[in-house]
N, C-alpha and C. Protein backbone atom coordinates (compact mmCIF):
# COMPACT_ATOMS: atom_id res chain seq x y z
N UNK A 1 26.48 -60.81 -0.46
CA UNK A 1 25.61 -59.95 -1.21
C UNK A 1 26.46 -58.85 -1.85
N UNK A 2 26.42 -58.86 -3.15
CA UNK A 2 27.36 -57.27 -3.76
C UNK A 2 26.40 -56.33 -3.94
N UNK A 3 26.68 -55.10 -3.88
CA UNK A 3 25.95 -54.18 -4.02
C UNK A 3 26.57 -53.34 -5.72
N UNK A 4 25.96 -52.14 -6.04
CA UNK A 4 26.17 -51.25 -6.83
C UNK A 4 27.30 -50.33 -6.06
N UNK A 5 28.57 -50.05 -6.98
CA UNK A 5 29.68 -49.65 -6.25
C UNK A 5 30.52 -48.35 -7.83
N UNK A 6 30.85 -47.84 -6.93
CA UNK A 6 31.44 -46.47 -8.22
C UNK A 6 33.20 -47.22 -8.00
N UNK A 7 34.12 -46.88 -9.12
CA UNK A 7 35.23 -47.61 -9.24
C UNK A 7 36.06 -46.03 -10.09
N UNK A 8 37.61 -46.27 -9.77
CA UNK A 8 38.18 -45.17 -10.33
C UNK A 8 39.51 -45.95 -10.56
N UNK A 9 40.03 -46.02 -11.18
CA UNK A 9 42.03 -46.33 -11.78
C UNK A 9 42.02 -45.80 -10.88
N UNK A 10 43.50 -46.53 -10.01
CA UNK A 10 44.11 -46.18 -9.49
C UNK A 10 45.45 -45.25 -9.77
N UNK A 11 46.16 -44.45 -9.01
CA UNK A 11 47.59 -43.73 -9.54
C UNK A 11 48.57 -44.50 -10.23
N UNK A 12 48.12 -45.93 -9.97
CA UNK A 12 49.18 -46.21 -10.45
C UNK A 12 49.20 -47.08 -11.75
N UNK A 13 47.69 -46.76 -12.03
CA UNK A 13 47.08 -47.29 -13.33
C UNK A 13 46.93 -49.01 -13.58
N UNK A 14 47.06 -49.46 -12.46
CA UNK A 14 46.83 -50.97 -12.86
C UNK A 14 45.76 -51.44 -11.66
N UNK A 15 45.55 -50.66 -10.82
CA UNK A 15 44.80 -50.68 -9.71
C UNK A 15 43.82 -50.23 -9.97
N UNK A 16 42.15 -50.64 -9.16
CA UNK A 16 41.05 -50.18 -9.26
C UNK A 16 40.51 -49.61 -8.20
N UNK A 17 40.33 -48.56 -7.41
CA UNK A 17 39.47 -48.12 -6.29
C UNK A 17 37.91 -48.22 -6.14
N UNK A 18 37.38 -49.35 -5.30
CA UNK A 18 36.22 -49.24 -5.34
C UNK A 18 35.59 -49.03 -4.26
N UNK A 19 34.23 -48.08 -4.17
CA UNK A 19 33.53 -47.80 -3.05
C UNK A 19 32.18 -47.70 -3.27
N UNK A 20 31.62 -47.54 -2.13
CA UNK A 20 29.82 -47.89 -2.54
C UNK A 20 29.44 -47.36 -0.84
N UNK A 21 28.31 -46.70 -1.52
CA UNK A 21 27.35 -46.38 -0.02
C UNK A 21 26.75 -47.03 0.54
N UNK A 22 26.90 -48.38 -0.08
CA UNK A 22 25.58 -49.38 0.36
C UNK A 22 26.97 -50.49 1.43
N UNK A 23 28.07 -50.24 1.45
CA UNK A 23 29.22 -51.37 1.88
C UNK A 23 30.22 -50.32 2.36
N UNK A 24 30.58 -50.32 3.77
CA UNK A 24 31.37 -49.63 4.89
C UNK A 24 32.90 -50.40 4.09
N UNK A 25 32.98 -51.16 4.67
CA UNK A 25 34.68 -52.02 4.19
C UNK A 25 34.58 -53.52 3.58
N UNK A 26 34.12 -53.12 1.88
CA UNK A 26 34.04 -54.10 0.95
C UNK A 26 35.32 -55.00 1.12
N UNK A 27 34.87 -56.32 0.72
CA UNK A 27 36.06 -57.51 0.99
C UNK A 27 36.07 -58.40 -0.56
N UNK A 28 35.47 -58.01 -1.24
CA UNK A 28 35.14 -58.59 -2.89
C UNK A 28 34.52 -57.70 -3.21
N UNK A 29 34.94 -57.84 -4.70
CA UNK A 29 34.66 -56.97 -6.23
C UNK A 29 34.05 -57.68 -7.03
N UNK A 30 33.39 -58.23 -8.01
CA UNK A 30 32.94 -58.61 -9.20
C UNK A 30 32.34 -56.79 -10.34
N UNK A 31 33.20 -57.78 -11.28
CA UNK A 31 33.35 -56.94 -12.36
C UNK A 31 31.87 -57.37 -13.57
N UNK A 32 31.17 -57.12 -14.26
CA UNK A 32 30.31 -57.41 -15.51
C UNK A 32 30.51 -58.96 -15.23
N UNK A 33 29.75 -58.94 -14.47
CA UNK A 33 29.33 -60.57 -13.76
C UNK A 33 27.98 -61.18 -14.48
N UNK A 34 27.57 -60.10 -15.61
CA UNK A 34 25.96 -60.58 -15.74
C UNK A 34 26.41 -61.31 -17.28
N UNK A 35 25.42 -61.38 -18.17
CA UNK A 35 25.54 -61.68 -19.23
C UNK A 35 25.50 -60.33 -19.85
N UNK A 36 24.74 -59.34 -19.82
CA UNK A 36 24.27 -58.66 -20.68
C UNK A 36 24.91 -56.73 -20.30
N UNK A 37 25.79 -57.39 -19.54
CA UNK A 37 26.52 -55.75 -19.05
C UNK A 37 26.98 -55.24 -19.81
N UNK A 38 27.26 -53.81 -20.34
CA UNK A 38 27.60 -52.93 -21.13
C UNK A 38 29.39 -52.32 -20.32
N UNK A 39 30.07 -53.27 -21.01
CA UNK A 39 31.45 -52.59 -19.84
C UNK A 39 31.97 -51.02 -19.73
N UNK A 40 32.60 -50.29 -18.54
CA UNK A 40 32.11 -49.14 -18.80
C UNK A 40 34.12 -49.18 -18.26
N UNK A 41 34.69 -49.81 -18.28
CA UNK A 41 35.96 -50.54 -17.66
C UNK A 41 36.86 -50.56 -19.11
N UNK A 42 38.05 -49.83 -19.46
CA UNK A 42 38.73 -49.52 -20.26
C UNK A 42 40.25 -49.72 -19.79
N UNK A 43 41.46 -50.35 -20.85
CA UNK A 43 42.52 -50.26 -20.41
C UNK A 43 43.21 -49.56 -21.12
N UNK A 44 44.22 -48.82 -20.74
CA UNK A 44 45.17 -48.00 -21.38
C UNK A 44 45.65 -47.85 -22.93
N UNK A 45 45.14 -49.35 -23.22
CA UNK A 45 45.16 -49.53 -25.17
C UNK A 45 43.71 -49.51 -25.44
N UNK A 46 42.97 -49.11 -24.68
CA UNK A 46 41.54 -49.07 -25.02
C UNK A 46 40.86 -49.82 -25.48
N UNK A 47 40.83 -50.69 -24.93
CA UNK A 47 40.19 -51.94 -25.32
C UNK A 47 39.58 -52.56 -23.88
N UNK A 48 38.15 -52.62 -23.79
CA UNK A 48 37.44 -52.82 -23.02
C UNK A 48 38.12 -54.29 -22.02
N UNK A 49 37.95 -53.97 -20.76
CA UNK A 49 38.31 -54.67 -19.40
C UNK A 49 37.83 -56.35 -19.60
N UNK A 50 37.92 -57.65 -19.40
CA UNK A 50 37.25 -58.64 -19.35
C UNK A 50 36.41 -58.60 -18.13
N UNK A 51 35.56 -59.57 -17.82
CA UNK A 51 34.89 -59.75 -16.61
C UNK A 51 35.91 -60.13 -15.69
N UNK A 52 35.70 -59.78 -14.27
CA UNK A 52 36.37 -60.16 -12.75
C UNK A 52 35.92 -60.71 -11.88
N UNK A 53 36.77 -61.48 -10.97
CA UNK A 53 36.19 -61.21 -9.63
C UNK A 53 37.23 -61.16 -8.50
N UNK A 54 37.72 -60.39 -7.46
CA UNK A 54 38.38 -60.64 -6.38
C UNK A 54 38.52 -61.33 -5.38
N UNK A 55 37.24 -62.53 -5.71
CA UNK A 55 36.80 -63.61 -4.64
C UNK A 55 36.58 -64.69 -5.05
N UNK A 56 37.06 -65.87 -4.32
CA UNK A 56 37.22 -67.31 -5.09
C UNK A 56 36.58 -68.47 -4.13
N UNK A 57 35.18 -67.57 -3.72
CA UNK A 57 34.13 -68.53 -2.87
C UNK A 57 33.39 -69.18 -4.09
């Protein structure tokens, strides 16, 4: 089950920190997994993030 989770760059700028109140010690990420998400995920040339996922169930 994923929940709604807040995300920050990491220091070292290629990394993502993610956390959520609804998940103690998350084990997968999915990124604009829907069709219709508005990406809010930017890279350093500014050009919006592709979709993700950190899990390959």
């Amino acid at each position: 089950m994923f929940h709604q989770a807040e995300a920050i760059i990491g220091p070292d700028g290629q990394t993502v920190l993610v956390t959520s109140e609804h998940v103690q010690s998350p084990i997968a990420v999915r990124y604009a997994f829907r069709n219709y998400i508005v990406g809010e995920l930017f890279g350093a040339n500014g050009l919006p993030a592709s979709s993700f996922r950190s899990d390959n169930w």
